[in-house]
PDB file of N, CA and C in Angstrom:
ATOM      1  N   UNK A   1       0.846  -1.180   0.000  1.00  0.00           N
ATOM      2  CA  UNK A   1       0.000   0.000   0.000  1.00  0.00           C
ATOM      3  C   UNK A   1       0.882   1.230   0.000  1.00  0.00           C
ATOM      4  N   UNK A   2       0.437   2.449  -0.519  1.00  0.00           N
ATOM      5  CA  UNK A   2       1.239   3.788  -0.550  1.00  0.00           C
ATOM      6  C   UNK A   2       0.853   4.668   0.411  1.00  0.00           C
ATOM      7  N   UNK A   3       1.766   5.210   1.376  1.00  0.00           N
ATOM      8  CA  UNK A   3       1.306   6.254   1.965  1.00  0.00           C
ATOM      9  C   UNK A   3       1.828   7.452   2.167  1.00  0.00           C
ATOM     10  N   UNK A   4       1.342   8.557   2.300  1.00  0.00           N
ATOM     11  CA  UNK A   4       1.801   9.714   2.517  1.00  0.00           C
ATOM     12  C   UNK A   4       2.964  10.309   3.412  1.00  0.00           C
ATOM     13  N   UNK A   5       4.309  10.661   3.560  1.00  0.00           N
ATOM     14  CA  UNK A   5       5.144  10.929   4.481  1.00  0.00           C
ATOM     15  C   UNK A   5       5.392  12.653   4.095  1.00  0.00           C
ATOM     16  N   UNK A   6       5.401  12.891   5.632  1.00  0.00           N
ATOM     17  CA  UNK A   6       6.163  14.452   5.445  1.00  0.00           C
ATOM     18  C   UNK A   6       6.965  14.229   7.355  1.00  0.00           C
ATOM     19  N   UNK A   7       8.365  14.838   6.953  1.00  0.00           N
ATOM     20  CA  UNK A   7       9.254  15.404   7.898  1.00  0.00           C
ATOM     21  C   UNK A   7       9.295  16.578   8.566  1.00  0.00           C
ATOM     22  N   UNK A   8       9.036  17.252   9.409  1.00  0.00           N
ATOM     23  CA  UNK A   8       9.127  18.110   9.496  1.00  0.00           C
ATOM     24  C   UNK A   8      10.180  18.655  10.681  1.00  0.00           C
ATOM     25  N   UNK A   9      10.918  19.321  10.650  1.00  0.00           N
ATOM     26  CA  UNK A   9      12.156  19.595  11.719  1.00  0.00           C
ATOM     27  C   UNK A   9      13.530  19.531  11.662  1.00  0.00           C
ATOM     28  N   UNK A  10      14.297  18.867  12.469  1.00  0.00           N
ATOM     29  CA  UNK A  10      15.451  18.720  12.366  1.00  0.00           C
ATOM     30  C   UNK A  10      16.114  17.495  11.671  1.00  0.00           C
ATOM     31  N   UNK A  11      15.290  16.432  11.609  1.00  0.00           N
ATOM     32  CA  UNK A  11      15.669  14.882  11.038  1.00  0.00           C
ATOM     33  C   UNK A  11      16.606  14.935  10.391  1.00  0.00           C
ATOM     34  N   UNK A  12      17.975  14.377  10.441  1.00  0.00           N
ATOM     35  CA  UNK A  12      18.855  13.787   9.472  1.00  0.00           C
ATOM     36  C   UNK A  12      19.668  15.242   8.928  1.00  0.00           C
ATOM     37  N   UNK A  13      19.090  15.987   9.015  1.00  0.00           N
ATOM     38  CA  UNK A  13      20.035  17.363   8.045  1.00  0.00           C
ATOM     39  C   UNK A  13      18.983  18.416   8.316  1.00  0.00           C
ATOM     40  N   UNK A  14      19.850  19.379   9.481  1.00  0.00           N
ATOM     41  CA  UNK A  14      18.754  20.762   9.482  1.00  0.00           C
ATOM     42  C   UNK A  14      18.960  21.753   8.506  1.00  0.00           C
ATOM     43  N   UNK A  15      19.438  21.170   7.511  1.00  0.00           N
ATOM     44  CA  UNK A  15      19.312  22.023   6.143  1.00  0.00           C
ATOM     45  C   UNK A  15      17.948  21.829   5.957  1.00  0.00           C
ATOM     46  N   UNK A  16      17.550  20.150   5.862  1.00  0.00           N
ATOM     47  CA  UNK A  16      16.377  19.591   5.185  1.00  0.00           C
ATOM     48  C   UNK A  16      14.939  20.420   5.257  1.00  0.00           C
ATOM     49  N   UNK A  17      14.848  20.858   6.544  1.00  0.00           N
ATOM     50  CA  UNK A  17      13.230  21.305   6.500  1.00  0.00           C
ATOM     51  C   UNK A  17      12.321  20.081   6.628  1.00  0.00           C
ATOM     52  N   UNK A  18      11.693  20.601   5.361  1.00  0.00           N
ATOM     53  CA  UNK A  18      10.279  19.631   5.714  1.00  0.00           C
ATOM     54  C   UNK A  18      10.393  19.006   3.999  1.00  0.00           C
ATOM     55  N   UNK A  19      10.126  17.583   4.367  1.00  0.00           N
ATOM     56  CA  UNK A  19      10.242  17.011   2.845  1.00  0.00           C
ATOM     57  C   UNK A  19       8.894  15.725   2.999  1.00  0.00           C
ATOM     58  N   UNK A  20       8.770  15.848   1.627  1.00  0.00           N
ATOM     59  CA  UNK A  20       7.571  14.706   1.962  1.00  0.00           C
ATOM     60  C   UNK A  20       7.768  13.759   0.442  1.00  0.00           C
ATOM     61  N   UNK A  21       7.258  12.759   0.525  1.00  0.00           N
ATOM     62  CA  UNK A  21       7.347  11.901  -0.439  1.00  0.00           C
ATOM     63  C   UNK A  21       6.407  10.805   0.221  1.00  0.00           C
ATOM     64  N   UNK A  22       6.129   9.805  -1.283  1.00  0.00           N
ATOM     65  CA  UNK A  22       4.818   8.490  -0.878  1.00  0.00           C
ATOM     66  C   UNK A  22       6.098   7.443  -0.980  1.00  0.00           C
ATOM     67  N   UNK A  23       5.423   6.914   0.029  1.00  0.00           N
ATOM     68  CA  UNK A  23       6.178   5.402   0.183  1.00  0.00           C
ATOM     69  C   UNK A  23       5.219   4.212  -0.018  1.00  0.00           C
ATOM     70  N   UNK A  24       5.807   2.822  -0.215  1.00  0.00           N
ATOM     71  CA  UNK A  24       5.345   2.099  -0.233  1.00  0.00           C
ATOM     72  C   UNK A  24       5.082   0.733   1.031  1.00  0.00           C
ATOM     73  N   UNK A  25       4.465   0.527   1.063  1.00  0.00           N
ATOM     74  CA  UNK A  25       4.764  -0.198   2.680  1.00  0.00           C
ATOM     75  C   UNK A  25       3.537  -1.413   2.727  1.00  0.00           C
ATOM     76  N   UNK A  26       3.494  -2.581   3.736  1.00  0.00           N
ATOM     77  CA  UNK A  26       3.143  -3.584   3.665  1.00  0.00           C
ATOM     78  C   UNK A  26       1.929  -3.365   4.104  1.00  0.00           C
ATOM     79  N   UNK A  27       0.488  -3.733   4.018  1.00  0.00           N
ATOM     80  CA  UNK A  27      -0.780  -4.002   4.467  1.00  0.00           C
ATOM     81  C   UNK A  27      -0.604  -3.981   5.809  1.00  0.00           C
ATOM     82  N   UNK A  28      -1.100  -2.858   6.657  1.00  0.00           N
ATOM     83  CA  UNK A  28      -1.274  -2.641   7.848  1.00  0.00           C
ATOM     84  C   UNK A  28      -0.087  -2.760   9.003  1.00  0.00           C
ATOM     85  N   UNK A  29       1.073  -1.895   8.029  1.00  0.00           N
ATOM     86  CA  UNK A  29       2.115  -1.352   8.876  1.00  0.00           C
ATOM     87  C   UNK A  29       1.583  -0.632  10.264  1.00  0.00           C
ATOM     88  N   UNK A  30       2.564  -0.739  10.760  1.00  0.00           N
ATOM     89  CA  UNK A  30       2.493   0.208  12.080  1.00  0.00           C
ATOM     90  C   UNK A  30       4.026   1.274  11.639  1.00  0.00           C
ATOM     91  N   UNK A  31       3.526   2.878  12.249  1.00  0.00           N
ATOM     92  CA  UNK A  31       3.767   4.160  12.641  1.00  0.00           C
ATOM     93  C   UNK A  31       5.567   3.657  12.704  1.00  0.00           C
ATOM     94  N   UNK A  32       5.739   2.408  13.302  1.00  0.00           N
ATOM     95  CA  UNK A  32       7.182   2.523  13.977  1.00  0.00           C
ATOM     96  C   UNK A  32       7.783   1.690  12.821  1.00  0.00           C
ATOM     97  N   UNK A  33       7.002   0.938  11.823  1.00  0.00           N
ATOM     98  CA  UNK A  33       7.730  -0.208  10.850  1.00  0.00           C
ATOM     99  C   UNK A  33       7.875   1.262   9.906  1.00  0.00           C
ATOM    100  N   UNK A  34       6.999   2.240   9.477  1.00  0.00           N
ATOM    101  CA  UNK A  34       7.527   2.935   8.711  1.00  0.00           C
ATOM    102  C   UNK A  34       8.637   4.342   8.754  1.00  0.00           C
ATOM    103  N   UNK A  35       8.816   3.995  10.397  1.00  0.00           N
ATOM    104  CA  UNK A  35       9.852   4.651  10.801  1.00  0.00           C
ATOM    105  C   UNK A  35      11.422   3.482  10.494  1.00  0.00           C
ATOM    106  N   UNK A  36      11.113   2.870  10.557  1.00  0.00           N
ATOM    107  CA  UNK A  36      12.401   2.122  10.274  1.00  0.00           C
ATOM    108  C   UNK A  36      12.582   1.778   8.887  1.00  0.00           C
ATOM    109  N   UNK A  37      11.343   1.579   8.357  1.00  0.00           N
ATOM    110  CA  UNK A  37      12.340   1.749   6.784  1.00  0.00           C
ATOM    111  C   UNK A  37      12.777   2.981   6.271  1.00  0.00           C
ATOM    112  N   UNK A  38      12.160   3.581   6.839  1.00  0.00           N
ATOM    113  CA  UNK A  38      12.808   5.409   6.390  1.00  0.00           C
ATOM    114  C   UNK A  38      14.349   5.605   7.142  1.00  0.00           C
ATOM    115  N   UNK A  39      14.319   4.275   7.591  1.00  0.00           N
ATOM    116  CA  UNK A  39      15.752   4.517   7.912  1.00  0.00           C
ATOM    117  C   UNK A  39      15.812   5.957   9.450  1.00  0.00           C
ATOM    118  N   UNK A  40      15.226   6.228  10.300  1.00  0.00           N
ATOM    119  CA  UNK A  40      15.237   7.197  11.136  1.00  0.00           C
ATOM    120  C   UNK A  40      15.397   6.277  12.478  1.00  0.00           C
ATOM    121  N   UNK A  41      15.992   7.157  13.318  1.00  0.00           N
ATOM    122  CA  UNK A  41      16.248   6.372  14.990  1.00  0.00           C
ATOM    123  C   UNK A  41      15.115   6.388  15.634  1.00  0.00           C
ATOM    124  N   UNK A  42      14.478   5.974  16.695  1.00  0.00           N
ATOM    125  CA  UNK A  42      13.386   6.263  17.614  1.00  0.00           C
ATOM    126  C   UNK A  42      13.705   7.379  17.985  1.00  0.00           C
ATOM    127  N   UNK A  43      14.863   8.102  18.770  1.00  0.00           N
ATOM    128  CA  UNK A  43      15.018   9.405  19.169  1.00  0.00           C
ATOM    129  C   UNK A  43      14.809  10.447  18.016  1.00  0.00           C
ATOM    130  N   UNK A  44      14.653  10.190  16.822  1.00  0.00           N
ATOM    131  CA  UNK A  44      14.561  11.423  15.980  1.00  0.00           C
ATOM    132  C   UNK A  44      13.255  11.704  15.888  1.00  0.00           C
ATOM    133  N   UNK A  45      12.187  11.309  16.572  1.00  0.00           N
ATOM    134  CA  UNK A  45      11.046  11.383  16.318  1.00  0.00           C
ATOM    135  C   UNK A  45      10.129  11.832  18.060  1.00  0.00           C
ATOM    136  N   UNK A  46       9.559  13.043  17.443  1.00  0.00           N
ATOM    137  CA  UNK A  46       8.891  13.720  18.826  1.00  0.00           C
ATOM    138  C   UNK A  46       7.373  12.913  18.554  1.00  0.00           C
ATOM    139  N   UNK A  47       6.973  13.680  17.220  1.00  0.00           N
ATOM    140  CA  UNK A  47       5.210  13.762  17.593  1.00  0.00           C
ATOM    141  C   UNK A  47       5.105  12.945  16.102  1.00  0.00           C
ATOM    142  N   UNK A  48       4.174  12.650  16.007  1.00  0.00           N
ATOM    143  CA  UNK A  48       3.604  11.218  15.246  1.00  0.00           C
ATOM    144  C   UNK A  48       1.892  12.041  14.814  1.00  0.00           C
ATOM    145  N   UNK A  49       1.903  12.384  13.712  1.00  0.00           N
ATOM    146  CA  UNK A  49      -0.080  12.349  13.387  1.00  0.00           C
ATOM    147  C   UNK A  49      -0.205  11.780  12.031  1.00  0.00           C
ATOM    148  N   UNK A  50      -1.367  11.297  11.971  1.00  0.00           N
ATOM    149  CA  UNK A  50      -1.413  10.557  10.909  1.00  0.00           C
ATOM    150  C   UNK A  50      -2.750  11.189  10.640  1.00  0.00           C
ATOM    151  N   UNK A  51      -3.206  11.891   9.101  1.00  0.00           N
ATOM    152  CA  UNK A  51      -4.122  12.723   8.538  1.00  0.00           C
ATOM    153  C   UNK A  51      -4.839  14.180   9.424  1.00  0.00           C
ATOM    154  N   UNK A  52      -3.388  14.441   9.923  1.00  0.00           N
ATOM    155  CA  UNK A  52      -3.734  15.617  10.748  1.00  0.00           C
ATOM    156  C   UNK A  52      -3.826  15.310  12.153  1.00  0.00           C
ATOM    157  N   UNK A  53      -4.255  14.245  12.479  1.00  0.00           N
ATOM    158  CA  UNK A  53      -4.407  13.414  14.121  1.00  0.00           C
ATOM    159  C   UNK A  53      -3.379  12.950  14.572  1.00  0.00           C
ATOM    160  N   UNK A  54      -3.385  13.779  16.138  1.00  0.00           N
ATOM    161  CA  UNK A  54      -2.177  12.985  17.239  1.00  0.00           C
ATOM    162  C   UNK A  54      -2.442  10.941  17.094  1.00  0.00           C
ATOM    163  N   UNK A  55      -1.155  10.615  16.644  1.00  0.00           N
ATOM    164  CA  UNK A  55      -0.639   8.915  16.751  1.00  0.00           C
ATOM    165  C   UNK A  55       0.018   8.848  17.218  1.00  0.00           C
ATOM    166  N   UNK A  56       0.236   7.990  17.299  1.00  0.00           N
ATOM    167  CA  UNK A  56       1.140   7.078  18.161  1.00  0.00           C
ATOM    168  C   UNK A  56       2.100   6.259  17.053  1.00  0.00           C
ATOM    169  N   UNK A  57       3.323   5.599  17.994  1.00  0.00           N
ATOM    170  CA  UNK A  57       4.375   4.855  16.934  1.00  0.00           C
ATOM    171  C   UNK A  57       3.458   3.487  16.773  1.00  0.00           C
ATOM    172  N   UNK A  58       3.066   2.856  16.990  1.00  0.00           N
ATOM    173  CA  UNK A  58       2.009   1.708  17.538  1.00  0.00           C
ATOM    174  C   UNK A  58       0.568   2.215  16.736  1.00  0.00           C
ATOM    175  N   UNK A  59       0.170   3.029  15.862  1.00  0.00           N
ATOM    176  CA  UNK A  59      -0.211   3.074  15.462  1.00  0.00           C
ATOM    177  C   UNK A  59      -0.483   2.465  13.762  1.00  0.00           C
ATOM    178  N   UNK A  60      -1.814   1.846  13.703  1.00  0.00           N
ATOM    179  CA  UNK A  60      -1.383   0.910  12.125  1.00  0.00           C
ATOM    180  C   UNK A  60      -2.248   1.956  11.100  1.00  0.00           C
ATOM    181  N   UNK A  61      -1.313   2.105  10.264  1.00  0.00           N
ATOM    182  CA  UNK A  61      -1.582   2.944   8.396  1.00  0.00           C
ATOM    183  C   UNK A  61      -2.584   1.718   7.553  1.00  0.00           C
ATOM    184  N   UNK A  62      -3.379   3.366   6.935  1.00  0.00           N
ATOM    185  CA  UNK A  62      -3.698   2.477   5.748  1.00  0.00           C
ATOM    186  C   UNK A  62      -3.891   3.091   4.778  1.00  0.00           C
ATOM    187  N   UNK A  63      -4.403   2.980   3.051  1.00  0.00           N
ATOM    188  CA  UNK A  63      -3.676   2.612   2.128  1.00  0.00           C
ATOM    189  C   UNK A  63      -4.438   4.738   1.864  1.00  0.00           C
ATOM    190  N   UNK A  64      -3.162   5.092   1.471  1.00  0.00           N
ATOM    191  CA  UNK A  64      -3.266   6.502   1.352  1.00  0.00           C
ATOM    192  C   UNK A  64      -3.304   7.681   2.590  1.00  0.00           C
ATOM    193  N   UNK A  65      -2.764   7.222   3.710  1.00  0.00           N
ATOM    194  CA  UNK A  65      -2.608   7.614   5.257  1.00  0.00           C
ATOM    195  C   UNK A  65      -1.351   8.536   4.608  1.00  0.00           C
ATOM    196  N   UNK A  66      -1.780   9.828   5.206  1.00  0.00           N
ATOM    197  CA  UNK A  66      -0.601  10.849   5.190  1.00  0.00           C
ATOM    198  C   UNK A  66      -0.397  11.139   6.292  1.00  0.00           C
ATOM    199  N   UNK A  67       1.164  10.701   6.606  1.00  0.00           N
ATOM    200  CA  UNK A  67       1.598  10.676   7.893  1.00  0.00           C
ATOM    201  C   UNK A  67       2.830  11.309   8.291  1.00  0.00           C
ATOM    202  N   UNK A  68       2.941  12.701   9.083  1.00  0.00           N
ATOM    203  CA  UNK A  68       3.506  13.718   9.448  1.00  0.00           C
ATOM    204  C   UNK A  68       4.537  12.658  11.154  1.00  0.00           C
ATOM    205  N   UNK A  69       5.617  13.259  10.528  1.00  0.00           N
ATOM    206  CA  UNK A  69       6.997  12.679  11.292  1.00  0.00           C
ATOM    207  C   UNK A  69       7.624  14.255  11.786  1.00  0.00           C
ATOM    208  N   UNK A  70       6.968  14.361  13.072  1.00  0.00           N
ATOM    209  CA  UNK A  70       7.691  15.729  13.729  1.00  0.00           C
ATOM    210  C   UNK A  70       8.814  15.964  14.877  1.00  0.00           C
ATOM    211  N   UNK A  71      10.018  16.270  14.489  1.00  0.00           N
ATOM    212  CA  UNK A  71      11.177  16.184  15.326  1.00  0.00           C
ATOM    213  C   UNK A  71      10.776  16.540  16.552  1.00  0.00           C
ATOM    214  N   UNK A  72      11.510  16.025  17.681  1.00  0.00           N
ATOM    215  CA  UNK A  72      11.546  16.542  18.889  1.00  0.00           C
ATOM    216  C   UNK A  72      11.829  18.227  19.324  1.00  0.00           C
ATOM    217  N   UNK A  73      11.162  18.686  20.221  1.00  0.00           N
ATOM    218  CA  UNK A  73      11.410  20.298  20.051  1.00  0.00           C
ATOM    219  C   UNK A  73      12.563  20.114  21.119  1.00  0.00           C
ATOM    220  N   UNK A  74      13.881  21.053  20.647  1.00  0.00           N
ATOM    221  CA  UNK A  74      14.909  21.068  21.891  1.00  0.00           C
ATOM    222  C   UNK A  74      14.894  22.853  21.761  1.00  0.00           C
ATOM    223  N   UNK A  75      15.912  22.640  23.264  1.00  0.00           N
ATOM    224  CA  UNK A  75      16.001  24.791  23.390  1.00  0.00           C
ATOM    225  C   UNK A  75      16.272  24.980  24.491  1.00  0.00           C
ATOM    226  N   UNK A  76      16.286  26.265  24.512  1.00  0.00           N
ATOM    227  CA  UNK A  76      16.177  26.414  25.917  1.00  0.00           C
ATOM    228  C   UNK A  76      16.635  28.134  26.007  1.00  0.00           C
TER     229      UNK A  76
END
């Protein structure tokens, strides 16, 4: 099934911004399987929504789910 990804934050290169692209992924992935094929750590990841809605990593996609990957906020 294909679903929607967007980055938004610091992930991987704070050049990057916010990038989005469709991926392809297995019939009723979960939030955290499509964090690992994107290749990202558990720590690079704050907030999780999937079609605009607070998720969870434990959360399962389905087929056209646009799903927002939001860095952790640091500062101070």
């Amino acid at each position: 099934m294909h679903i929607h990804v967007k980055t938004v934050g610091t992930m991987k290169d704070l050049e990057a911004g916010m990038r989005s692209e469709t991926v392809e992924v297995l019939q009723e992935s979960s939030v955290a399987q499509v964090i690992e094929v994107l290749k990202f750590q558990d720590w690079e990841i704050g907030f999780v929504q999937i079609n605009g809605q607070r998720a969870t990593k434990e959360s399962i996609l389905k087929e056209n789910d646009y799903l927002t990957l939001i860095a952790p906020l640091f500062g101070g």
